[in-house]
PDB file of N, CA and C in Angstrom:
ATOM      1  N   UNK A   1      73.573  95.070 110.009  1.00  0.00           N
ATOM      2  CA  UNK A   1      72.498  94.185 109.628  1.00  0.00           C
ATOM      3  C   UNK A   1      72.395  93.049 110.636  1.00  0.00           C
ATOM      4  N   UNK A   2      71.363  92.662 110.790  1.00  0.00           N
ATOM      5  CA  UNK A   2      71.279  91.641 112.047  1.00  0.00           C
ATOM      6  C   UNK A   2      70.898  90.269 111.168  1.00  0.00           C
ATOM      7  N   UNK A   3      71.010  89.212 112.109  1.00  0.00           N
ATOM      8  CA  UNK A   3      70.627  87.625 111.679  1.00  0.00           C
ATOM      9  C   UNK A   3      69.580  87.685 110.839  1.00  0.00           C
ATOM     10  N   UNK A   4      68.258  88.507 110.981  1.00  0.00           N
ATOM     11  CA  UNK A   4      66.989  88.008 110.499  1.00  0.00           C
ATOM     12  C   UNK A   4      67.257  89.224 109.040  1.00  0.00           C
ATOM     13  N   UNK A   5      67.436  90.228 108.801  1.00  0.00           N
ATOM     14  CA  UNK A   5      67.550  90.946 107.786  1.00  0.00           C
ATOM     15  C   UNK A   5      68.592  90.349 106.563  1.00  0.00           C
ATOM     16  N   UNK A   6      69.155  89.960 107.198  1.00  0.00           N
ATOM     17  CA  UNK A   6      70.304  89.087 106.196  1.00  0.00           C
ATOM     18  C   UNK A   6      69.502  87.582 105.368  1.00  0.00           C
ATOM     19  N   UNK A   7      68.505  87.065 106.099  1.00  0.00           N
ATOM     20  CA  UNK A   7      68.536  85.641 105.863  1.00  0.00           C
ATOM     21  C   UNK A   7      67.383  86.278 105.007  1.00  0.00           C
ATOM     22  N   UNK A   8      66.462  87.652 105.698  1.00  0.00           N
ATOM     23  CA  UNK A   8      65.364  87.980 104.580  1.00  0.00           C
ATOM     24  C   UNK A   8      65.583  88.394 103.327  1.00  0.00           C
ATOM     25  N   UNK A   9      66.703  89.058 103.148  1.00  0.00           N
ATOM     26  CA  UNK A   9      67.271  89.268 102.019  1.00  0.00           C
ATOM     27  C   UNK A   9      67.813  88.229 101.168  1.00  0.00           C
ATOM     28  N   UNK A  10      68.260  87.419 101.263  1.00  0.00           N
ATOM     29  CA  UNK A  10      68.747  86.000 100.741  1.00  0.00           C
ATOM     30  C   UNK A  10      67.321  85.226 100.569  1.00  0.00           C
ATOM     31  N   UNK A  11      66.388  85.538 101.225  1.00  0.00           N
ATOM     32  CA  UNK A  11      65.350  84.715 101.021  1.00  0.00           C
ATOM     33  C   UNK A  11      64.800  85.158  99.664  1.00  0.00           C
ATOM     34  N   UNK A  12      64.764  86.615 100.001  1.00  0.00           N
ATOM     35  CA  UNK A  12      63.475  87.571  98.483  1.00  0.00           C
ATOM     36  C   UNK A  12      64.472  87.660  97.126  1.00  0.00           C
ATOM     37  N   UNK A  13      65.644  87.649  97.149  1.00  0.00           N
ATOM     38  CA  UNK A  13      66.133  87.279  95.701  1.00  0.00           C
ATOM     39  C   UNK A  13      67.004  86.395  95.931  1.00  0.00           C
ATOM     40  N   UNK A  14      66.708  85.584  96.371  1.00  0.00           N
ATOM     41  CA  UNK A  14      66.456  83.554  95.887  1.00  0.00           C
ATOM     42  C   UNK A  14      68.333  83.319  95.519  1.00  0.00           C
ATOM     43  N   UNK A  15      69.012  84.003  96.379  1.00  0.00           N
ATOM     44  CA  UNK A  15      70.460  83.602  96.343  1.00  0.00           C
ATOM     45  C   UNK A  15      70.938  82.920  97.552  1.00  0.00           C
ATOM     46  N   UNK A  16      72.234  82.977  97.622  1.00  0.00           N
ATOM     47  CA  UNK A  16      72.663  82.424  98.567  1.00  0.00           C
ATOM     48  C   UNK A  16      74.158  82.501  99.093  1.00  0.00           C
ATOM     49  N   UNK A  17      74.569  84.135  98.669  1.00  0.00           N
ATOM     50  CA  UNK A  17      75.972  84.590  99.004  1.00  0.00           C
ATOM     51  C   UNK A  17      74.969  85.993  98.777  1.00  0.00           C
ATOM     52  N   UNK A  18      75.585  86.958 100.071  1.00  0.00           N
ATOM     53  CA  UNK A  18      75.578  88.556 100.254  1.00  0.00           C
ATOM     54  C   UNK A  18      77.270  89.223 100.358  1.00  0.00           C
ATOM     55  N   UNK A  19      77.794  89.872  99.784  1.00  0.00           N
ATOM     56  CA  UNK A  19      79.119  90.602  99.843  1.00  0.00           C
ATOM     57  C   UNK A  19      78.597  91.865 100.402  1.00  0.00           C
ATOM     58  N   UNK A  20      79.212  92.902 101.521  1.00  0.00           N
ATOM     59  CA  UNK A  20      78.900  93.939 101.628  1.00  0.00           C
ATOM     60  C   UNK A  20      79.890  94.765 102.819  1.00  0.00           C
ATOM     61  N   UNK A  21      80.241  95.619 102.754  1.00  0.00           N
ATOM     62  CA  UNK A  21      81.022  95.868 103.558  1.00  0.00           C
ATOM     63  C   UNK A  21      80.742  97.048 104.663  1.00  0.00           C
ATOM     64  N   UNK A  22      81.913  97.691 105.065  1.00  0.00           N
ATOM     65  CA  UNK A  22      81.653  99.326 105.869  1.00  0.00           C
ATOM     66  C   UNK A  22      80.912  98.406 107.793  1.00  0.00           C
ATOM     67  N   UNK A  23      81.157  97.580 107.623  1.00  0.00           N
ATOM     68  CA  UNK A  23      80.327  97.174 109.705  1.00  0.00           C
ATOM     69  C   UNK A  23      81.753  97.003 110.110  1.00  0.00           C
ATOM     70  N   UNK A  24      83.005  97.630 110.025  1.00  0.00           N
ATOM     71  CA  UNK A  24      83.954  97.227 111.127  1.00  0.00           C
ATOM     72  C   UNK A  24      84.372  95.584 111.307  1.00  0.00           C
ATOM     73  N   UNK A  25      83.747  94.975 111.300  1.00  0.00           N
ATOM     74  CA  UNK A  25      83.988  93.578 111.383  1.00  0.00           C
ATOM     75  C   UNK A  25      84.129  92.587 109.943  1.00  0.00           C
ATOM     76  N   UNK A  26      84.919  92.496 109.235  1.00  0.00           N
ATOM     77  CA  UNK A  26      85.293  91.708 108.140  1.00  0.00           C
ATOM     78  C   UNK A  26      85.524  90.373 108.416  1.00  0.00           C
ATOM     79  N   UNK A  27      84.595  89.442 107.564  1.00  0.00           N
ATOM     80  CA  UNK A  27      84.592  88.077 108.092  1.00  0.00           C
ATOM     81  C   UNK A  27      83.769  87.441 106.934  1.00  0.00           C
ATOM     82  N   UNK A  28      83.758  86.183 107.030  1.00  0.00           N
ATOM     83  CA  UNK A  28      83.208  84.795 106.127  1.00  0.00           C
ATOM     84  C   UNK A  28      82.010  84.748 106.991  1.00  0.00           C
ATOM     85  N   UNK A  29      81.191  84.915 107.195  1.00  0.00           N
ATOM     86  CA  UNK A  29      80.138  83.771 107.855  1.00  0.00           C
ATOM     87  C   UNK A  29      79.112  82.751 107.324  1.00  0.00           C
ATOM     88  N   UNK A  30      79.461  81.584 107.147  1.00  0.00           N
ATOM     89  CA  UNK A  30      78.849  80.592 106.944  1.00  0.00           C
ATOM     90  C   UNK A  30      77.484  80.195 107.825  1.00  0.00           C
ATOM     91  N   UNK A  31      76.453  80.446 106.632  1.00  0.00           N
ATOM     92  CA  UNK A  31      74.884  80.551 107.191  1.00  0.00           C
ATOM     93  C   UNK A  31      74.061  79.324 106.644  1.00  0.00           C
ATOM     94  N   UNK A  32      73.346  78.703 107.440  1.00  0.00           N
ATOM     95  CA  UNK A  32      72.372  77.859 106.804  1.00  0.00           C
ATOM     96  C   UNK A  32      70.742  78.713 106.922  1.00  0.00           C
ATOM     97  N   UNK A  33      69.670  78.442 105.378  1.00  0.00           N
ATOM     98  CA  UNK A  33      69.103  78.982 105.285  1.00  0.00           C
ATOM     99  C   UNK A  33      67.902  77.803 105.999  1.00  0.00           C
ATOM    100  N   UNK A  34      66.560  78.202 105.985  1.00  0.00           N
ATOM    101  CA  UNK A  34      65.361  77.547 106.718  1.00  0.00           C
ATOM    102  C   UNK A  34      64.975  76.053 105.794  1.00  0.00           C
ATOM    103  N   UNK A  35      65.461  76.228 104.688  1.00  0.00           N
ATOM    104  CA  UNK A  35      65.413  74.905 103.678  1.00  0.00           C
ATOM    105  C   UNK A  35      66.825  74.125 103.855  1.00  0.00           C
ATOM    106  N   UNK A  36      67.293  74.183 104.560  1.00  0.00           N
ATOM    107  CA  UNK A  36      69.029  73.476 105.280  1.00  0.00           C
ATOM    108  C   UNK A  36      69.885  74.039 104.458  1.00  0.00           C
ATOM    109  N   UNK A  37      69.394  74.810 103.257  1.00  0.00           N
ATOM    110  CA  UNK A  37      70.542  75.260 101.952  1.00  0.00           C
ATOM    111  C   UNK A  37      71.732  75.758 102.571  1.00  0.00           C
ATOM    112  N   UNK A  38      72.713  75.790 102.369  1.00  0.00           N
ATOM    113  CA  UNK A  38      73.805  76.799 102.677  1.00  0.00           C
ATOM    114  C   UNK A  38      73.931  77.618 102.196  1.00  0.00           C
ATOM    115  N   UNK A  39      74.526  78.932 102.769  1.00  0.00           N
ATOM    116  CA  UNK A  39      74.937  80.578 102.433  1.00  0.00           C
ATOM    117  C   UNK A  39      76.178  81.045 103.287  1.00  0.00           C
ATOM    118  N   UNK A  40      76.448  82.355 102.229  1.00  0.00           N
ATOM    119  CA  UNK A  40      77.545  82.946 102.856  1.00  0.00           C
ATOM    120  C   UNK A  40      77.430  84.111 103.209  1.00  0.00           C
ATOM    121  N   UNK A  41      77.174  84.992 104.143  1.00  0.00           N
ATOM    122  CA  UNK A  41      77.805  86.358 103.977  1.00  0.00           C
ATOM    123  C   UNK A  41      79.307  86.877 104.544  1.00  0.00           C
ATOM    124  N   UNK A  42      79.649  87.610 102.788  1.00  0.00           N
ATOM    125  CA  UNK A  42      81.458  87.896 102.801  1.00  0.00           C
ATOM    126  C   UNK A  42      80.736  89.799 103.287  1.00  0.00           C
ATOM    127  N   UNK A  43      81.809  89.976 104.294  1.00  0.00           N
ATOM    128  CA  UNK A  43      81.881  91.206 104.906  1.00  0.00           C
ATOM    129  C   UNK A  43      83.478  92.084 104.957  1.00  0.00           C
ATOM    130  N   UNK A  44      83.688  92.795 103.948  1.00  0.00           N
ATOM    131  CA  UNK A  44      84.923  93.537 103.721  1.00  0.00           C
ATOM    132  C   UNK A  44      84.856  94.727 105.062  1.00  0.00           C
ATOM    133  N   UNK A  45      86.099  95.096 105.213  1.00  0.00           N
ATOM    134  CA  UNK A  45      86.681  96.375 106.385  1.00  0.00           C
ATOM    135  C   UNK A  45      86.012  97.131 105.760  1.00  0.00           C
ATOM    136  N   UNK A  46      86.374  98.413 106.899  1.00  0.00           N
ATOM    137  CA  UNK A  46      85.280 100.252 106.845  1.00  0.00           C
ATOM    138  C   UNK A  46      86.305 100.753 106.109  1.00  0.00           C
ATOM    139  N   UNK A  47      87.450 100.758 105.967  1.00  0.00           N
ATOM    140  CA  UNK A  47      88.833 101.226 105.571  1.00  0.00           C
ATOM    141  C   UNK A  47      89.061 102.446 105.714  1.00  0.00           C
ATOM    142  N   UNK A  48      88.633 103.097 107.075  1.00  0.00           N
ATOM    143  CA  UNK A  48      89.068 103.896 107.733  1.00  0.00           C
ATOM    144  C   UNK A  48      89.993 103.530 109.671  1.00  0.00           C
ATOM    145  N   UNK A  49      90.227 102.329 109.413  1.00  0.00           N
ATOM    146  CA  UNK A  49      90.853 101.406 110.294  1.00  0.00           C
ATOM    147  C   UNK A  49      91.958 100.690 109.856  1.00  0.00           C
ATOM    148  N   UNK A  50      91.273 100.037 108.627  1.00  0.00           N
ATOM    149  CA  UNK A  50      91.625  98.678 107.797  1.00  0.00           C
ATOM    150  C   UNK A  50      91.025  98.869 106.672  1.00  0.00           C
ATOM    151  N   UNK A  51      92.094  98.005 105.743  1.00  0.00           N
ATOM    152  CA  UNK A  51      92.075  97.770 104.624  1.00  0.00           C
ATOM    153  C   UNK A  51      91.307  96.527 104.536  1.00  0.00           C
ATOM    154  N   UNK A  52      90.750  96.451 103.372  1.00  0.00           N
ATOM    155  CA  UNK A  52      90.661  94.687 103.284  1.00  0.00           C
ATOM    156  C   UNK A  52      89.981  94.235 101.760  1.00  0.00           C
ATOM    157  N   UNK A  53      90.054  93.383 100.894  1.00  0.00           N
ATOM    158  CA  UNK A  53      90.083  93.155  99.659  1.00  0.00           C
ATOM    159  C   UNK A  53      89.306  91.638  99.535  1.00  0.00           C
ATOM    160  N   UNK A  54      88.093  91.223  98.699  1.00  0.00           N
ATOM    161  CA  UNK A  54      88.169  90.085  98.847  1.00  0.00           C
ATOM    162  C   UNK A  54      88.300  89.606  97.632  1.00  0.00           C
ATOM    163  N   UNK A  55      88.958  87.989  97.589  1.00  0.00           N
ATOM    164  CA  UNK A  55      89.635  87.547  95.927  1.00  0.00           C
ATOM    165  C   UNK A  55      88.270  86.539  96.012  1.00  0.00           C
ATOM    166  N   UNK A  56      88.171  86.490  94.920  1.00  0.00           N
ATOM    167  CA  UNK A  56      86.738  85.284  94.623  1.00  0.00           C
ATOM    168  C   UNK A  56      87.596  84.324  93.371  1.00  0.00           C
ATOM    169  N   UNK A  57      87.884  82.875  93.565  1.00  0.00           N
ATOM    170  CA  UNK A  57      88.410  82.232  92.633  1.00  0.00           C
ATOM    171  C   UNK A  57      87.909  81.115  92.243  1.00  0.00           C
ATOM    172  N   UNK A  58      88.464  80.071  91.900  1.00  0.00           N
ATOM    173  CA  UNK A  58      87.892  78.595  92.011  1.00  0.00           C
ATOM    174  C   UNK A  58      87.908  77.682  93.122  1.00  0.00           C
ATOM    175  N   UNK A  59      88.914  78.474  94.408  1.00  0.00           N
ATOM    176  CA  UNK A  59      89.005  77.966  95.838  1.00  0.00           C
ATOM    177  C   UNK A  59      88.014  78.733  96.630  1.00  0.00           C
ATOM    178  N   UNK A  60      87.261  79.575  96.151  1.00  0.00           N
ATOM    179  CA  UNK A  60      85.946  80.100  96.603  1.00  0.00           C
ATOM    180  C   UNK A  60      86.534  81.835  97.453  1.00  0.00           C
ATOM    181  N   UNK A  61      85.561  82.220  98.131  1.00  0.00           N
ATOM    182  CA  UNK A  61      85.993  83.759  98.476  1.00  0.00           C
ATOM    183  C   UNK A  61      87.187  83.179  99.500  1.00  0.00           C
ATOM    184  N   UNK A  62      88.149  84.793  99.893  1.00  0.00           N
ATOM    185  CA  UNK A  62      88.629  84.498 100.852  1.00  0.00           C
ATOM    186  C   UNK A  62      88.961  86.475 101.005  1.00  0.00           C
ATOM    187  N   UNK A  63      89.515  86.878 102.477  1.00  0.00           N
ATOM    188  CA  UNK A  63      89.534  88.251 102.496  1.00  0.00           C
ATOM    189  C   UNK A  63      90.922  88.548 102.979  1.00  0.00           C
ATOM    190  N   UNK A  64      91.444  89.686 102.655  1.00  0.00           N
ATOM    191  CA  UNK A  64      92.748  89.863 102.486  1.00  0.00           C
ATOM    192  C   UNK A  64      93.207  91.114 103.207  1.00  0.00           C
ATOM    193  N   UNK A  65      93.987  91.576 104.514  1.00  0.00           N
ATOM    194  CA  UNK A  65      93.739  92.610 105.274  1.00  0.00           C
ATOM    195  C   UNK A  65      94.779  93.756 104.345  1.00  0.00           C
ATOM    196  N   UNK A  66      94.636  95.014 104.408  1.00  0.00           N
ATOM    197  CA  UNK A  66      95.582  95.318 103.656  1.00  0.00           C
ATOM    198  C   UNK A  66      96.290  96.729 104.556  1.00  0.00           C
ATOM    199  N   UNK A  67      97.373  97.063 104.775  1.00  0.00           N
ATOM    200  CA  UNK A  67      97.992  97.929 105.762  1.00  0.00           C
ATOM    201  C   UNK A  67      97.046  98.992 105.449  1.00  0.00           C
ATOM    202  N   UNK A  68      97.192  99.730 106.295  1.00  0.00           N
ATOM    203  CA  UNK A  68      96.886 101.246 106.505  1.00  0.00           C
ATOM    204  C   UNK A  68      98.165 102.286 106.473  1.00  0.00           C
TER     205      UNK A  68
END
């Protein structure tokens, strides 16, 4: 998914966190939307490489690598 498909999607149902995984690259990225709002997209491993798990708590997401 690229920069502009992500922010369009966050735009048309009016959120502001995407979880989704399987792109090889697992990561936090902290996004600002066109109204200065802040967003997140959480990106879990393909887990045919890597493992990876994410915990969602009251300290907010975080992602967790897990052996192979």
């Amino acid at each position: 998914m690229n920069a502009e498909a992500i922010e369009n999607a966050l735009l048309e149902y009016e959120v502001t966190c995407m979880l989704h995984g399987h792109t090889h690259r697992p990561m936090i990225h902290d996004l600002s939307l066109p109204d200065g709002q802040p967003a997140q997209r959480l990106v879990l491993g393909d887990w045919y490489t890597q493992g990876s798990v994410g915990h969602w708590d009251e300290a907010g997401f975080r992602l967790e690598s897990l052996p192979r």
